[in-house]
C-alpha atoms as a PDB file:
ATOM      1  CA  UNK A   1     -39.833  28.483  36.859  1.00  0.00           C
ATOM      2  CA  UNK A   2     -37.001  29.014  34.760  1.00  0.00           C
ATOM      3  CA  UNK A   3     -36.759  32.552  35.092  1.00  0.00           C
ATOM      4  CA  UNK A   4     -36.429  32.226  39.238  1.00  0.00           C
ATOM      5  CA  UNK A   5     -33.676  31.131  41.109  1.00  0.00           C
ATOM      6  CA  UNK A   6     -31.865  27.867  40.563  1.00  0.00           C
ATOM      7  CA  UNK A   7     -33.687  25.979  44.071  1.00  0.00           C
ATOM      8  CA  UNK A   8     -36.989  27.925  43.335  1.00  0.00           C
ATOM      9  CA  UNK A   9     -38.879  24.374  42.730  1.00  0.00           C
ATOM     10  CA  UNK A  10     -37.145  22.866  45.315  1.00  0.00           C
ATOM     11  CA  UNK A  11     -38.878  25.061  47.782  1.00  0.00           C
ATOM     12  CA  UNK A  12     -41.961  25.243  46.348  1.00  0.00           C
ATOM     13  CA  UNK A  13     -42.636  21.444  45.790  1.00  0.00           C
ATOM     14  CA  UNK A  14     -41.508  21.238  49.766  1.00  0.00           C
ATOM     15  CA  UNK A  15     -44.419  23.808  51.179  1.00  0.00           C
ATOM     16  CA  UNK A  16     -42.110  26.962  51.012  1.00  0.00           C
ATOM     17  CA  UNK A  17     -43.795  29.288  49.331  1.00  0.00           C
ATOM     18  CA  UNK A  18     -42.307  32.353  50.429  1.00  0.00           C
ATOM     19  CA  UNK A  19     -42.006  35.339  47.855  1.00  0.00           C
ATOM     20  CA  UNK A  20     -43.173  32.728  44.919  1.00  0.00           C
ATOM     21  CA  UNK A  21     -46.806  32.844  46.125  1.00  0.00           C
ATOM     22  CA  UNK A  22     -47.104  35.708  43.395  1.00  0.00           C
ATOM     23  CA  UNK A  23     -45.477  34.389  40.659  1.00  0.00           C
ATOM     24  CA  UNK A  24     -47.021  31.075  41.076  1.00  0.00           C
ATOM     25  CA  UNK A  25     -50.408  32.970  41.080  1.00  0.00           C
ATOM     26  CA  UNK A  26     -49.372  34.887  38.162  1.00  0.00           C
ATOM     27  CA  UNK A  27     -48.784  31.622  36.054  1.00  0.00           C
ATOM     28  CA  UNK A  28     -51.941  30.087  37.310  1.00  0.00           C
ATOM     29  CA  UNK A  29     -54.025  32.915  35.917  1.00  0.00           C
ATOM     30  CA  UNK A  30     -51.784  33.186  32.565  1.00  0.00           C
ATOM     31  CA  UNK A  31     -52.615  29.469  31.925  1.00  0.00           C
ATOM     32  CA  UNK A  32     -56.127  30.098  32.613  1.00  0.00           C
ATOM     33  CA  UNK A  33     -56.275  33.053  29.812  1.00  0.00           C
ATOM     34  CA  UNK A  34     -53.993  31.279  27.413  1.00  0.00           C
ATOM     35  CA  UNK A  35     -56.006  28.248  27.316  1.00  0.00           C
ATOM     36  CA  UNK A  36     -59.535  30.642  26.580  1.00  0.00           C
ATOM     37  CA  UNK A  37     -57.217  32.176  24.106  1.00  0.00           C
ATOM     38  CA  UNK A  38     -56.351  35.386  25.241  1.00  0.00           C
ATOM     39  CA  UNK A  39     -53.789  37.889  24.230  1.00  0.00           C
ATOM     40  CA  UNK A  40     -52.045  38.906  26.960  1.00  0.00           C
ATOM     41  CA  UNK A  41     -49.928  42.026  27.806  1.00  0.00           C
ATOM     42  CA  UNK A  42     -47.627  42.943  30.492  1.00  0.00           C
ATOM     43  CA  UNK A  43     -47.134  46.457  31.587  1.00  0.00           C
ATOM     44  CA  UNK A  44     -43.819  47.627  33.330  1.00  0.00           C
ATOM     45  CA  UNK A  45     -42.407  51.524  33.910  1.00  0.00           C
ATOM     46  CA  UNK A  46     -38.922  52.321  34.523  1.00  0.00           C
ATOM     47  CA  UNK A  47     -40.266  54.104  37.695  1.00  0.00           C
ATOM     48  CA  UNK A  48     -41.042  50.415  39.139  1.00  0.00           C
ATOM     49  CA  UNK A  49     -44.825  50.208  38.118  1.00  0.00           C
ATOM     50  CA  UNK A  50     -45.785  47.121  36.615  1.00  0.00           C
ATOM     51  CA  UNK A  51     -49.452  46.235  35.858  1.00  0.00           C
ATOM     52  CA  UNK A  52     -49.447  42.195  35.365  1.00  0.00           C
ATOM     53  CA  UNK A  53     -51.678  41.226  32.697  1.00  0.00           C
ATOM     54  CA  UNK A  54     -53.041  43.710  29.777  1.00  0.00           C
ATOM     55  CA  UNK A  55     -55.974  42.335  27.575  1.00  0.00           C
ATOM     56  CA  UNK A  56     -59.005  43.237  25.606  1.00  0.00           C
ATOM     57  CA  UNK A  57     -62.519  42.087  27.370  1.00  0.00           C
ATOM     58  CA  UNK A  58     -65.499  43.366  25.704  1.00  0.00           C
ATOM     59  CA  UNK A  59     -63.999  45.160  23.024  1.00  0.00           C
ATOM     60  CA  UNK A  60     -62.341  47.627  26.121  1.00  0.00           C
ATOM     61  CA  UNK A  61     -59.009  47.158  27.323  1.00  0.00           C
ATOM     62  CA  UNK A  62     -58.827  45.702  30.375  1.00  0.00           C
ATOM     63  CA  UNK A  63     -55.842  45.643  33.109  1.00  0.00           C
ATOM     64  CA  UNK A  64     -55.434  42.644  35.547  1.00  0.00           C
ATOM     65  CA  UNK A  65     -53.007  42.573  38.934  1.00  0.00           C
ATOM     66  CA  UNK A  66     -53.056  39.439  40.046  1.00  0.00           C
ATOM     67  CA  UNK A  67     -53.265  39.216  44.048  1.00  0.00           C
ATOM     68  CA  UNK A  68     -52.004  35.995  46.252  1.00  0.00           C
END
């Protein structure tokens, strides 16, 4: 939350979800992998291509986008 806009909890305690739906989702599924104890990764090209979570699973490395 502190990385979004200054009202961004405001809205999204009130029902307005609005272009947070994937961040909030994001966060959810961070938690989730943090509390199993996973090291996570985030990818991001200067081109715009971002892949949201980078991990190992099964000794492979494994890519996650999250989808609201």
């Amino acid at each position: 939350m502190a990385l979004l806009e200054e009202d961004t909890a405001f809205h999204i305690l009130n029902g307005d979800l609005k272009i947070y739906k994937g961040a909030i989702y994001e966060n959810i599924i961070a938690d989730a992998f943090h509390k199993l104890g996973k090291l996570l990764y985030y990818f991001h090209k200067q081109s715009g291509l971002e892949i949201d979570f980078v991990t190992k699973y099964q000794n492979e490395l494994t890519v996650i986008e999250v989808q609201p």
